[in-house]
PDB file of N, CA and C in Angstrom:
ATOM      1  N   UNK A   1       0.844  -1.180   0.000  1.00  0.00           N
ATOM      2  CA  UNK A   1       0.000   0.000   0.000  1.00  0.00           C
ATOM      3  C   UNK A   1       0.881   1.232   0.000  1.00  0.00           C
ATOM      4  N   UNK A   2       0.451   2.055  -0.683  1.00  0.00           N
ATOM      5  CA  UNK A   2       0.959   3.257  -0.962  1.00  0.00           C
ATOM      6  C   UNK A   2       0.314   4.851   0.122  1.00  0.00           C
ATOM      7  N   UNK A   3       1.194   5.848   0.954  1.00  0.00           N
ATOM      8  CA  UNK A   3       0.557   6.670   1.799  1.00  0.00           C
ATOM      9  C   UNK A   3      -0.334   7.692   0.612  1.00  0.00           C
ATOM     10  N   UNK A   4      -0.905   8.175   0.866  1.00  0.00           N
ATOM     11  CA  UNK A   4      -1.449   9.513   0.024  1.00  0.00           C
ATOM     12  C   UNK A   4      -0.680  10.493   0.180  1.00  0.00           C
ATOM     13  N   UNK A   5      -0.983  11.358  -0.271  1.00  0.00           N
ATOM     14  CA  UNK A   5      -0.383  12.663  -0.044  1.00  0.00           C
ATOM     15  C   UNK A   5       0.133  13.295   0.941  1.00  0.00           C
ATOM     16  N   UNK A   6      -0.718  13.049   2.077  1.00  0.00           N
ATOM     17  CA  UNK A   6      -0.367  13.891   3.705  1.00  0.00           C
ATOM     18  C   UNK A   6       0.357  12.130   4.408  1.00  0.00           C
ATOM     19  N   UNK A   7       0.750  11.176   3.642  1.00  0.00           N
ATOM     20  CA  UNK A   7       1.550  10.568   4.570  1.00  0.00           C
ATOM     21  C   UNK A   7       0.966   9.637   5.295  1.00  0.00           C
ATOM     22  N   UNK A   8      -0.761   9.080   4.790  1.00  0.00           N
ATOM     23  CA  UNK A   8      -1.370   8.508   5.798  1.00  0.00           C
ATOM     24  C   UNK A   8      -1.684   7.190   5.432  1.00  0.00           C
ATOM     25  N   UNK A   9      -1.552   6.030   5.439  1.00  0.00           N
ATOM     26  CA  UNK A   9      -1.771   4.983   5.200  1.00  0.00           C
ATOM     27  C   UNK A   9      -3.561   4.455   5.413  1.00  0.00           C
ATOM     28  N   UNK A  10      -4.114   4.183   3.909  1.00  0.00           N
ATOM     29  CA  UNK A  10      -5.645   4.053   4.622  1.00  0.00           C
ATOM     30  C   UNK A  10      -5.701   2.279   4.560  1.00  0.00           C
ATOM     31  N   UNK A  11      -6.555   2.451   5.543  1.00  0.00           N
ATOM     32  CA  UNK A  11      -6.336   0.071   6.381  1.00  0.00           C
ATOM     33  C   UNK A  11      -7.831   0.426   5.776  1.00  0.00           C
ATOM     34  N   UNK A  12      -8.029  -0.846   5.064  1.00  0.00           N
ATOM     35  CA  UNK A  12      -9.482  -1.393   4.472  1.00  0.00           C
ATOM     36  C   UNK A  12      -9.526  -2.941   5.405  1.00  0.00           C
ATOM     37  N   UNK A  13     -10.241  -2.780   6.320  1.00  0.00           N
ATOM     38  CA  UNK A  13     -11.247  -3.225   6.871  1.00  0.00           C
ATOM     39  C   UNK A  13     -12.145  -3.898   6.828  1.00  0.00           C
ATOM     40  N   UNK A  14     -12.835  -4.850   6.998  1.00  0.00           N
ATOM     41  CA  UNK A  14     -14.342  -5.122   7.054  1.00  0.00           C
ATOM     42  C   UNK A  14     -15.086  -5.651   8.556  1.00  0.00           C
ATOM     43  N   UNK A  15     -16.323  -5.483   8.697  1.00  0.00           N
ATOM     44  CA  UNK A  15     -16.574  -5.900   9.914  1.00  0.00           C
ATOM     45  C   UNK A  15     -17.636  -6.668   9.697  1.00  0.00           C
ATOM     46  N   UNK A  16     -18.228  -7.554  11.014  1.00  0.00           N
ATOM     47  CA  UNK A  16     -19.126  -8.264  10.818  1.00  0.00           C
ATOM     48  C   UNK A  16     -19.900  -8.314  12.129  1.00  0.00           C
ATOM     49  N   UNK A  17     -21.024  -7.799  11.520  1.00  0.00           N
ATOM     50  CA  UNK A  17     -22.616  -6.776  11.928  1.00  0.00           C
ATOM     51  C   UNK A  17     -21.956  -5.940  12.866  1.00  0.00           C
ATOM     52  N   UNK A  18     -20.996  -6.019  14.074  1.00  0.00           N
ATOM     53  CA  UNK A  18     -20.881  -5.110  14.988  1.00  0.00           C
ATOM     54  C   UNK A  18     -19.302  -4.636  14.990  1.00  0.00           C
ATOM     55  N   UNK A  19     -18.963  -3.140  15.448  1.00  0.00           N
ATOM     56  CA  UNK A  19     -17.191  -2.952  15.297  1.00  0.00           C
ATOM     57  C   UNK A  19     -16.860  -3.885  16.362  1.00  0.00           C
ATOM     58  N   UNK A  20     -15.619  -4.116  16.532  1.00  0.00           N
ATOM     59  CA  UNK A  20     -14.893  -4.938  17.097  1.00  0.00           C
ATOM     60  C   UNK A  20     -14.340  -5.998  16.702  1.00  0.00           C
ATOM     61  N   UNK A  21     -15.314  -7.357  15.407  1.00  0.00           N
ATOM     62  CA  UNK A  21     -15.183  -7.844  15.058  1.00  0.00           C
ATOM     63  C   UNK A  21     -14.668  -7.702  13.726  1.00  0.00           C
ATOM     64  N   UNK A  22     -13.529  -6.861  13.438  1.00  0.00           N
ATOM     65  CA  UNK A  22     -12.686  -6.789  12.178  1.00  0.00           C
ATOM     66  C   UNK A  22     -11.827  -7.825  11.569  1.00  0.00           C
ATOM     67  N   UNK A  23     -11.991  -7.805  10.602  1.00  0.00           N
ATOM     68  CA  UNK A  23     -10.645  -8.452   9.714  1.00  0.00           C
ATOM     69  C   UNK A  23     -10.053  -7.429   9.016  1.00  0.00           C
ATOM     70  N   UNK A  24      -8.654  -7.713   9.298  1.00  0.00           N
ATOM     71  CA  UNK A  24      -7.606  -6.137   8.371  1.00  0.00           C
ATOM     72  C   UNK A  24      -6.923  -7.232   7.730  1.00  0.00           C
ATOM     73  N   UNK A  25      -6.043  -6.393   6.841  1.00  0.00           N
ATOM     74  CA  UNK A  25      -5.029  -6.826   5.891  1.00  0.00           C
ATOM     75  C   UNK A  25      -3.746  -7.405   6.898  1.00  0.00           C
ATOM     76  N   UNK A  26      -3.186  -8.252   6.480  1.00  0.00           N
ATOM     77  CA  UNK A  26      -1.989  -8.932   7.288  1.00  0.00           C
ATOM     78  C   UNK A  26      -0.782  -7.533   7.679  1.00  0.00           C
ATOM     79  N   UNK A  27      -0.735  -7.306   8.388  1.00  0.00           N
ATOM     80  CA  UNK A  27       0.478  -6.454   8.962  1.00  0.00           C
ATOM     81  C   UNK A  27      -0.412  -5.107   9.603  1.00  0.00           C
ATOM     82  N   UNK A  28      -1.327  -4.731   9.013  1.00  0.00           N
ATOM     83  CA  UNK A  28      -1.814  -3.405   9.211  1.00  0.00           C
ATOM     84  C   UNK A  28      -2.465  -3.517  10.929  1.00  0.00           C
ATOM     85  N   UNK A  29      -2.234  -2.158  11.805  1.00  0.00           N
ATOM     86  CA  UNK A  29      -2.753  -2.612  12.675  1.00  0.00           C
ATOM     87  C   UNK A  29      -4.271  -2.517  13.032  1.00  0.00           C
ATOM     88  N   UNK A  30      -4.672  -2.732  14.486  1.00  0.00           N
ATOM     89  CA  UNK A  30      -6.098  -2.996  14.277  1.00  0.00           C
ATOM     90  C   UNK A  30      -6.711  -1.360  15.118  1.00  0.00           C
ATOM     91  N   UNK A  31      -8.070  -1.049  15.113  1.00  0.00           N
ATOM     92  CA  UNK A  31      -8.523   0.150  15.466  1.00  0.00           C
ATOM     93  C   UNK A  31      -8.476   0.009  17.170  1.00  0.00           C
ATOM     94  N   UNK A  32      -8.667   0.729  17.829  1.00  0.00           N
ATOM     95  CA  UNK A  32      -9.063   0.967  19.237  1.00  0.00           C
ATOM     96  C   UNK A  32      -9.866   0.470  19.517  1.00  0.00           C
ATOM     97  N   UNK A  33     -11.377  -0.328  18.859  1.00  0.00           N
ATOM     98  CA  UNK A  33     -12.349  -0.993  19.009  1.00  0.00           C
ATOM     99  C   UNK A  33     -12.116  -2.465  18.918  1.00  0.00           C
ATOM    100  N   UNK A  34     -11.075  -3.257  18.156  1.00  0.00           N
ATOM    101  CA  UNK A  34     -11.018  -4.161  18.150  1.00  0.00           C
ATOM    102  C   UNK A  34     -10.825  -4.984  19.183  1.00  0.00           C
ATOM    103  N   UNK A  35     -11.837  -6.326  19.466  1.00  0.00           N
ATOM    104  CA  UNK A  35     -11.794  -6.994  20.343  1.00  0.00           C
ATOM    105  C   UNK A  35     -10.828  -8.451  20.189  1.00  0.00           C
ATOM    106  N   UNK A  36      -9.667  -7.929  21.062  1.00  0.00           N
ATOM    107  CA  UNK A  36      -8.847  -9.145  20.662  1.00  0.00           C
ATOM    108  C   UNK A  36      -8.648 -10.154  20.877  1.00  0.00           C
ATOM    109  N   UNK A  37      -9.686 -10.643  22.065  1.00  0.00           N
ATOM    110  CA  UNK A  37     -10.148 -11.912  22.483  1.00  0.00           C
ATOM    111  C   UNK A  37     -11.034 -13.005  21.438  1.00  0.00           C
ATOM    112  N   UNK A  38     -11.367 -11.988  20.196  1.00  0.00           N
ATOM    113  CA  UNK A  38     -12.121 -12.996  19.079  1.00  0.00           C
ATOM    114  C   UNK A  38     -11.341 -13.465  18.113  1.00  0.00           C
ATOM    115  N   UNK A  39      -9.781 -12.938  18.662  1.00  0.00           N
ATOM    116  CA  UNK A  39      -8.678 -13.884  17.807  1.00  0.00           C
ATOM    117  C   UNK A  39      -8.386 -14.839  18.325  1.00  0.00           C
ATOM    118  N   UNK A  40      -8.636 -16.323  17.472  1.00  0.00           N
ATOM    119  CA  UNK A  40      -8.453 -17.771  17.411  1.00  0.00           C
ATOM    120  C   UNK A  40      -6.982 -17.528  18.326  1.00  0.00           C
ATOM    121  N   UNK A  41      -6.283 -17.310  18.135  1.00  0.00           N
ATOM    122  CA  UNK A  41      -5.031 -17.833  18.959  1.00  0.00           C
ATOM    123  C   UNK A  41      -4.109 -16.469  19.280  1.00  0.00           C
ATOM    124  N   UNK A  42      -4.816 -15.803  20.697  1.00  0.00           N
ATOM    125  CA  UNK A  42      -4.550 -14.757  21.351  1.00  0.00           C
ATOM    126  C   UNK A  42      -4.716 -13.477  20.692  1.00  0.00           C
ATOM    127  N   UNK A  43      -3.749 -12.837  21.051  1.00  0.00           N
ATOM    128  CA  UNK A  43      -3.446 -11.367  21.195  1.00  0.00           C
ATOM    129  C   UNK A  43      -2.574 -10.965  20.259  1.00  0.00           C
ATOM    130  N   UNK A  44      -2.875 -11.779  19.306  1.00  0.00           N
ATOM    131  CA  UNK A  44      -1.543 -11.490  17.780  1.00  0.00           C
ATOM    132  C   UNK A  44      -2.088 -10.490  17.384  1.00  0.00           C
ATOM    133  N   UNK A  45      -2.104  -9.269  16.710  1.00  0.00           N
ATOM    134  CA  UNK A  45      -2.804  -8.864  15.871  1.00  0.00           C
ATOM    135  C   UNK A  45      -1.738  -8.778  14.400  1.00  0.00           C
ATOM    136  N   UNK A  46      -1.713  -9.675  14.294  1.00  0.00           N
ATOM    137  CA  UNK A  46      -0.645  -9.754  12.840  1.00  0.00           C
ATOM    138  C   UNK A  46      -1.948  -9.854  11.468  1.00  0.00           C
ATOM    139  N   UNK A  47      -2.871 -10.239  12.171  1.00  0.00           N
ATOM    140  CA  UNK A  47      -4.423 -11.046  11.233  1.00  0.00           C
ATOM    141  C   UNK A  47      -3.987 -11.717  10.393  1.00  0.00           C
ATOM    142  N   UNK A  48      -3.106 -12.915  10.508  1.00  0.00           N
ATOM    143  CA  UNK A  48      -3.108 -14.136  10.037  1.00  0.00           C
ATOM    144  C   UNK A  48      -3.182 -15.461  10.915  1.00  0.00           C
ATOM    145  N   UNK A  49      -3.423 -16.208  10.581  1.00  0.00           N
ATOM    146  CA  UNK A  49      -3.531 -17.813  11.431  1.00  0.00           C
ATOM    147  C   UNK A  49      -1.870 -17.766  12.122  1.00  0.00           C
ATOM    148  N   UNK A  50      -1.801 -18.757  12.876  1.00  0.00           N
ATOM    149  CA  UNK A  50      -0.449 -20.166  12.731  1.00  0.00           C
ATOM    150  C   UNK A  50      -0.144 -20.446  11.983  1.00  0.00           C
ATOM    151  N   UNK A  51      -0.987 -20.628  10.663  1.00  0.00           N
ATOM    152  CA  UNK A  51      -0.172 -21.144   9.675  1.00  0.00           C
ATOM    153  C   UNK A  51       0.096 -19.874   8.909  1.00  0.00           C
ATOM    154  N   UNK A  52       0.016 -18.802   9.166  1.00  0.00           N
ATOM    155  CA  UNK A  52       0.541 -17.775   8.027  1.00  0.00           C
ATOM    156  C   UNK A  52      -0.795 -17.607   7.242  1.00  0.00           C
ATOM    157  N   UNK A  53      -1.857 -18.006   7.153  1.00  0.00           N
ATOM    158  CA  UNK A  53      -2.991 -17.465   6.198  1.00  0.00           C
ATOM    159  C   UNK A  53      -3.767 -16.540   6.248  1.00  0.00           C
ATOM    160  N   UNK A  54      -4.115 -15.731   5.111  1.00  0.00           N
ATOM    161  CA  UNK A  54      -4.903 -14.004   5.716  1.00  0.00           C
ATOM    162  C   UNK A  54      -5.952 -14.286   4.925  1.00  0.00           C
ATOM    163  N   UNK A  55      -6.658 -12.966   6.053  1.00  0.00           N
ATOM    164  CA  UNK A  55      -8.141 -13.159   6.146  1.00  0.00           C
ATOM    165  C   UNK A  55      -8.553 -11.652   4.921  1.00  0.00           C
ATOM    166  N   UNK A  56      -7.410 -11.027   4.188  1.00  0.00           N
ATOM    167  CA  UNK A  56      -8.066 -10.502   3.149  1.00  0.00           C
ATOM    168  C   UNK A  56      -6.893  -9.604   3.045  1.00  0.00           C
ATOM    169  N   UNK A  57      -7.121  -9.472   1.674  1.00  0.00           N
ATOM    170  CA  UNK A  57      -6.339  -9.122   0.836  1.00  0.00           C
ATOM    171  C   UNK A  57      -6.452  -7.542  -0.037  1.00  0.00           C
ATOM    172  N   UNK A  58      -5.171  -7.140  -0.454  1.00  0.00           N
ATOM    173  CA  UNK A  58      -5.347  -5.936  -1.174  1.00  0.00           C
ATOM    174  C   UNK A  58      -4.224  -5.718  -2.590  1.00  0.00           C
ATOM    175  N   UNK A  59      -5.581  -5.890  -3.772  1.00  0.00           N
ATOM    176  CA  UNK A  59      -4.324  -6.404  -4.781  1.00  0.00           C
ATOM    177  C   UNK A  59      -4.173  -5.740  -5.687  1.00  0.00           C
ATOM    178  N   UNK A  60      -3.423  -4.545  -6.855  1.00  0.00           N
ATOM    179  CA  UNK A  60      -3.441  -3.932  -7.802  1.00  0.00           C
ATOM    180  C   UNK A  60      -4.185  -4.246  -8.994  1.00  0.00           C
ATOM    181  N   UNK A  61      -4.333  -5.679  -9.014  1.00  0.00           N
ATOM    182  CA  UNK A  61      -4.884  -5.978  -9.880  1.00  0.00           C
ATOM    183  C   UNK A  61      -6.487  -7.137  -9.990  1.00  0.00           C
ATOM    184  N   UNK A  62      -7.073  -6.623 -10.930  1.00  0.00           N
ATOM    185  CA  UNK A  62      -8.869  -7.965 -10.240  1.00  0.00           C
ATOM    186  C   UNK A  62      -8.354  -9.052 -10.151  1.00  0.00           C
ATOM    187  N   UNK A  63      -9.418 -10.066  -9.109  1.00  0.00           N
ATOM    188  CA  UNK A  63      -9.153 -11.203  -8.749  1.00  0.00           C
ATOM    189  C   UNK A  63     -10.608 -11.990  -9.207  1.00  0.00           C
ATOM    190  N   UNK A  64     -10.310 -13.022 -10.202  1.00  0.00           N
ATOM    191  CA  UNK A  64     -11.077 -13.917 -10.709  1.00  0.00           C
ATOM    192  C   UNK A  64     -10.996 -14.708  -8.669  1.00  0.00           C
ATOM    193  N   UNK A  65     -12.113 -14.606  -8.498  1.00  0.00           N
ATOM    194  CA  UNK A  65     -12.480 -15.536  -7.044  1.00  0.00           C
ATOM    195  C   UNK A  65     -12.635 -16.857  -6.972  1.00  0.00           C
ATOM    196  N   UNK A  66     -12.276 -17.592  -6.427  1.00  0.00           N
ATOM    197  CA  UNK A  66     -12.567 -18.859  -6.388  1.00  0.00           C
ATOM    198  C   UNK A  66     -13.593 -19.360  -6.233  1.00  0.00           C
ATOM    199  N   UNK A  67     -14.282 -20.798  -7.021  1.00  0.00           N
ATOM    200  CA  UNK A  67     -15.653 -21.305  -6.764  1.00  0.00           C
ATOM    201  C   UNK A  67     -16.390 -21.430  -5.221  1.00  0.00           C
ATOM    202  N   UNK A  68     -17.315 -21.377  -4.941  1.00  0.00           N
ATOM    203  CA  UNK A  68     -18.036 -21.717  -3.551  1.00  0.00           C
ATOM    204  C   UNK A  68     -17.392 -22.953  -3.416  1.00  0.00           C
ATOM    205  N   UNK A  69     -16.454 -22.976  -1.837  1.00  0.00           N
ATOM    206  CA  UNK A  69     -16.168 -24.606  -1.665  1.00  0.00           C
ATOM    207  C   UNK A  69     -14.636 -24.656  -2.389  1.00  0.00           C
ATOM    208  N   UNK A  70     -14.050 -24.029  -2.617  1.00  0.00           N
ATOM    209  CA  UNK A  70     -12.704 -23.744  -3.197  1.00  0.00           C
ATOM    210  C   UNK A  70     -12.382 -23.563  -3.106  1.00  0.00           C
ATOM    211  N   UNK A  71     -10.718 -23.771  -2.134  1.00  0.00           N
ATOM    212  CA  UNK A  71      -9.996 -23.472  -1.853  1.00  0.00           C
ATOM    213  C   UNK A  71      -9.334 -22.200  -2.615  1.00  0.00           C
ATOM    214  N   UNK A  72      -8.764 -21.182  -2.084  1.00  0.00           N
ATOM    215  CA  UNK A  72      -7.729 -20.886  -2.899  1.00  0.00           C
ATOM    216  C   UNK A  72      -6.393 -21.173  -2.983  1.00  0.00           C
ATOM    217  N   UNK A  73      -6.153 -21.778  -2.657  1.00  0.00           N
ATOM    218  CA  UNK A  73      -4.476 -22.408  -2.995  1.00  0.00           C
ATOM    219  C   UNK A  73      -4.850 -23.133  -3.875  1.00  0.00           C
ATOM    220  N   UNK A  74      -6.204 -24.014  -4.385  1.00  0.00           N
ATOM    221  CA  UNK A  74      -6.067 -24.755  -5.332  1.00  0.00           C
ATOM    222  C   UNK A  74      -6.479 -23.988  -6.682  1.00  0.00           C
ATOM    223  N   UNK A  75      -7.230 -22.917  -6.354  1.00  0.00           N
ATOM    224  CA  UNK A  75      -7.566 -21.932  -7.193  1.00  0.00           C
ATOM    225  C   UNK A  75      -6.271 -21.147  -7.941  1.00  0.00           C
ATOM    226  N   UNK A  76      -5.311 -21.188  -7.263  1.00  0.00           N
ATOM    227  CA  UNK A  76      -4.352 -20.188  -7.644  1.00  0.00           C
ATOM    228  C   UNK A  76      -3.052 -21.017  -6.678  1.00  0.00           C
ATOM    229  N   UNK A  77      -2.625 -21.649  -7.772  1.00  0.00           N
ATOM    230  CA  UNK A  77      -1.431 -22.963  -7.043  1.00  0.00           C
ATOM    231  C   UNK A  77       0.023 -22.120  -6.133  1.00  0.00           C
ATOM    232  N   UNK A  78       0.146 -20.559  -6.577  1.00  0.00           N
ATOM    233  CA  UNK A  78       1.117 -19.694  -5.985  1.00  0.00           C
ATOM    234  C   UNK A  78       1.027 -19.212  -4.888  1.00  0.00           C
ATOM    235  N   UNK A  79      -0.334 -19.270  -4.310  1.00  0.00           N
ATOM    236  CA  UNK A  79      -0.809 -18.302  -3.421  1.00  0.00           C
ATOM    237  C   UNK A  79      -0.152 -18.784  -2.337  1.00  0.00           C
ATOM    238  N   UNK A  80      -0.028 -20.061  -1.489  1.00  0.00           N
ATOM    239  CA  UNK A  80       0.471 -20.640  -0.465  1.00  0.00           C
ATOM    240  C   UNK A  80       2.105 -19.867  -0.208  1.00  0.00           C
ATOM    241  N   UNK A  81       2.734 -20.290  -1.624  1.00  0.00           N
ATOM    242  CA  UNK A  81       4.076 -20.078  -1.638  1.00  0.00           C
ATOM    243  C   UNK A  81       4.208 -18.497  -1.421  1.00  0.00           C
ATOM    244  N   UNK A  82       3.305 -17.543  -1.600  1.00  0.00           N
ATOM    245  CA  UNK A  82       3.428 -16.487  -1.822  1.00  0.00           C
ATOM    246  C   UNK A  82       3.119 -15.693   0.022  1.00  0.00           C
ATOM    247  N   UNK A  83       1.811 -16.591   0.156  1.00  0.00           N
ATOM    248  CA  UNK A  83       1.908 -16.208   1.649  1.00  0.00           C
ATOM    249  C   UNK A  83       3.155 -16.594   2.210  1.00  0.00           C
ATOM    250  N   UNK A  84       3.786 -17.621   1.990  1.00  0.00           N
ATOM    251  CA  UNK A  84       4.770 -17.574   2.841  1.00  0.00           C
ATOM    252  C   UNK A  84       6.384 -17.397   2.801  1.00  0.00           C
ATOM    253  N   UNK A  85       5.949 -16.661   1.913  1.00  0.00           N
ATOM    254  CA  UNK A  85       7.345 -15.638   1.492  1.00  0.00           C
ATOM    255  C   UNK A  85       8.250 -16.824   0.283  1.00  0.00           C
ATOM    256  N   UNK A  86       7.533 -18.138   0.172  1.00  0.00           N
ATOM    257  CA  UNK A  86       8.512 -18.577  -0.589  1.00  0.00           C
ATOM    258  C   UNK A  86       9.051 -18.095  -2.129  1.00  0.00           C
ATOM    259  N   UNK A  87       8.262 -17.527  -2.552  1.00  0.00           N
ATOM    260  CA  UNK A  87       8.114 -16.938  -4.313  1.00  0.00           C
ATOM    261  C   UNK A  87       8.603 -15.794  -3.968  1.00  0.00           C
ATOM    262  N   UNK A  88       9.696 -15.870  -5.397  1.00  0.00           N
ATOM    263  CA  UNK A  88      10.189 -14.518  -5.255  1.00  0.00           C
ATOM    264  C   UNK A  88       9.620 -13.788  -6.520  1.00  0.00           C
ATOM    265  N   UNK A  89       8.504 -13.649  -6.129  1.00  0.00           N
ATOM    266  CA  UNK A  89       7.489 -12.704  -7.491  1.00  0.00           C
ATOM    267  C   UNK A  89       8.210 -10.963  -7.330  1.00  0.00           C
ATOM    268  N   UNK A  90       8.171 -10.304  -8.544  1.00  0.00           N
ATOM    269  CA  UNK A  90       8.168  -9.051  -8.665  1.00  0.00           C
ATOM    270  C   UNK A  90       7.183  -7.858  -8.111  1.00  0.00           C
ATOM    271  N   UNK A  91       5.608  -8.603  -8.393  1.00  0.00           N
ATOM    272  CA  UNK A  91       4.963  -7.679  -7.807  1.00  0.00           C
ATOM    273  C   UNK A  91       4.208  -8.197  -6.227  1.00  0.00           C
ATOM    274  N   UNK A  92       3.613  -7.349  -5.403  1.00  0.00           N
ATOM    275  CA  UNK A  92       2.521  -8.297  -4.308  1.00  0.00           C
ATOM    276  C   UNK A  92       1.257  -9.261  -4.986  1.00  0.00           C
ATOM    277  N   UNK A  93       1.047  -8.893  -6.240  1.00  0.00           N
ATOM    278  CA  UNK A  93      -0.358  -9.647  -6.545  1.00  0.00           C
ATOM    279  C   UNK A  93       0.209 -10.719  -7.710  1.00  0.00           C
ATOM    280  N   UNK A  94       1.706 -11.173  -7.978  1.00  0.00           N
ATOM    281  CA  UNK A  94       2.024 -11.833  -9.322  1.00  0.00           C
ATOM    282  C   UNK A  94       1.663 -13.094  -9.184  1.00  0.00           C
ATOM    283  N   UNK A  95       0.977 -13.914  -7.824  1.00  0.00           N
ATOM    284  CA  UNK A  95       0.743 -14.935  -7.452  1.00  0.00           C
ATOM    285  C   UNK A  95      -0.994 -15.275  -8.546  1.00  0.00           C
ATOM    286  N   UNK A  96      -1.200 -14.431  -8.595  1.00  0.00           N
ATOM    287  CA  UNK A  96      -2.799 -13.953  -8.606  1.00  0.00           C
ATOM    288  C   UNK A  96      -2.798 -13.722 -10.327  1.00  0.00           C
ATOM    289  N   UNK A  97      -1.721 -14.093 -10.883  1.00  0.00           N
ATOM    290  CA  UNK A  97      -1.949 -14.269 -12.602  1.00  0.00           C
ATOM    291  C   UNK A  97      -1.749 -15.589 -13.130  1.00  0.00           C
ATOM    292  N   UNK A  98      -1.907 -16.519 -12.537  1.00  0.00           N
ATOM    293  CA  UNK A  98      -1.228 -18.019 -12.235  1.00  0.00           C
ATOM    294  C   UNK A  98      -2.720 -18.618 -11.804  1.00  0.00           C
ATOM    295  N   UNK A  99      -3.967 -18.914 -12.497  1.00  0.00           N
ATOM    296  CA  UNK A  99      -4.770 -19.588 -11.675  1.00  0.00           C
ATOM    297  C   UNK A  99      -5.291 -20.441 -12.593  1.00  0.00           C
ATOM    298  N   UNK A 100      -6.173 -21.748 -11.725  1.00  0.00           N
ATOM    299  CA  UNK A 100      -7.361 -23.058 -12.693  1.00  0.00           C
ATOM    300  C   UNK A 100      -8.139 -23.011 -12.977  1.00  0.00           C
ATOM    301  N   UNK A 101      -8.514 -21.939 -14.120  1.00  0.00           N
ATOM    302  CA  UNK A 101      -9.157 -21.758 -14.858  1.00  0.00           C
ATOM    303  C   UNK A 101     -10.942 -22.631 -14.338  1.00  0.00           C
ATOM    304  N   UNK A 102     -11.016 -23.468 -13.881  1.00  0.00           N
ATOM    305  CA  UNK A 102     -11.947 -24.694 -13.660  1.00  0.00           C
ATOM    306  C   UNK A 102     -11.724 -24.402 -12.114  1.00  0.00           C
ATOM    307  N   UNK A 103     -11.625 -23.587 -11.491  1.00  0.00           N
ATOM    308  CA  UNK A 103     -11.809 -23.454 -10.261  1.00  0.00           C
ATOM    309  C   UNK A 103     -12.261 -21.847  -9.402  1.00  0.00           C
ATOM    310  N   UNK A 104     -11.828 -21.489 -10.765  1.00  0.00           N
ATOM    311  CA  UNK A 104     -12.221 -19.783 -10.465  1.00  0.00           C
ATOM    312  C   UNK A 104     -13.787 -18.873 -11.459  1.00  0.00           C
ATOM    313  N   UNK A 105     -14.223 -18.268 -10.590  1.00  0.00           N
ATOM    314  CA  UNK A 105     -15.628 -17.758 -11.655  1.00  0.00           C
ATOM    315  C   UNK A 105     -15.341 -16.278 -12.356  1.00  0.00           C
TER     316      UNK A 105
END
């Protein structure tokens, strides 16, 4: 993510029905409202699992989505490697031009 003009980094968010219950982008931090007891495994606020997986994403470029019931790692065979730093792609979203055609709508 890129700051704007005055230097400010904007965090896209989503919540579910009430604040507190956010999901942010992996690294970004969380608001003053967030309740951090509704994270699965403590007081991380990194917003990814144990295993390194995020709960949403922010990508330069559209994302053909994966079918209902579809994984995305199988949707897009890079994505795993990409969460976890193994790919050394050029851009943040180069994982995300690589997908099964028969798995994405």
């Amino acid at each position: 993510m890129e700051p704007d003009n005055a230097g400010n980094m904007m965090d896209l968010f989503v919540t579910f029905g009430t604040r507190g219950k956010e999901v942010h982008v992996k690294g970004r931090p969380a608001t003053a409202k967030m309740e951090p007891e509704l994270l699965h495994h403590g007081n991380n606020r990194n917003f990814s699992s144990p295993e390194n997986w995020v709960w949403a994403l922010i990508l330069d470029t559209p994302l053909k989505y994966p079918q209902e019931s579809k994984a995305i790692y199988d949707a897009y065979p890079d994505f795993e490697k990409w969460v976890n730093g193994e790919a050394g792609f050029e851009t943040q979203d180069e994982w995300s031009f690589n997908y099964n055609s028969d798995l994405v709508y």
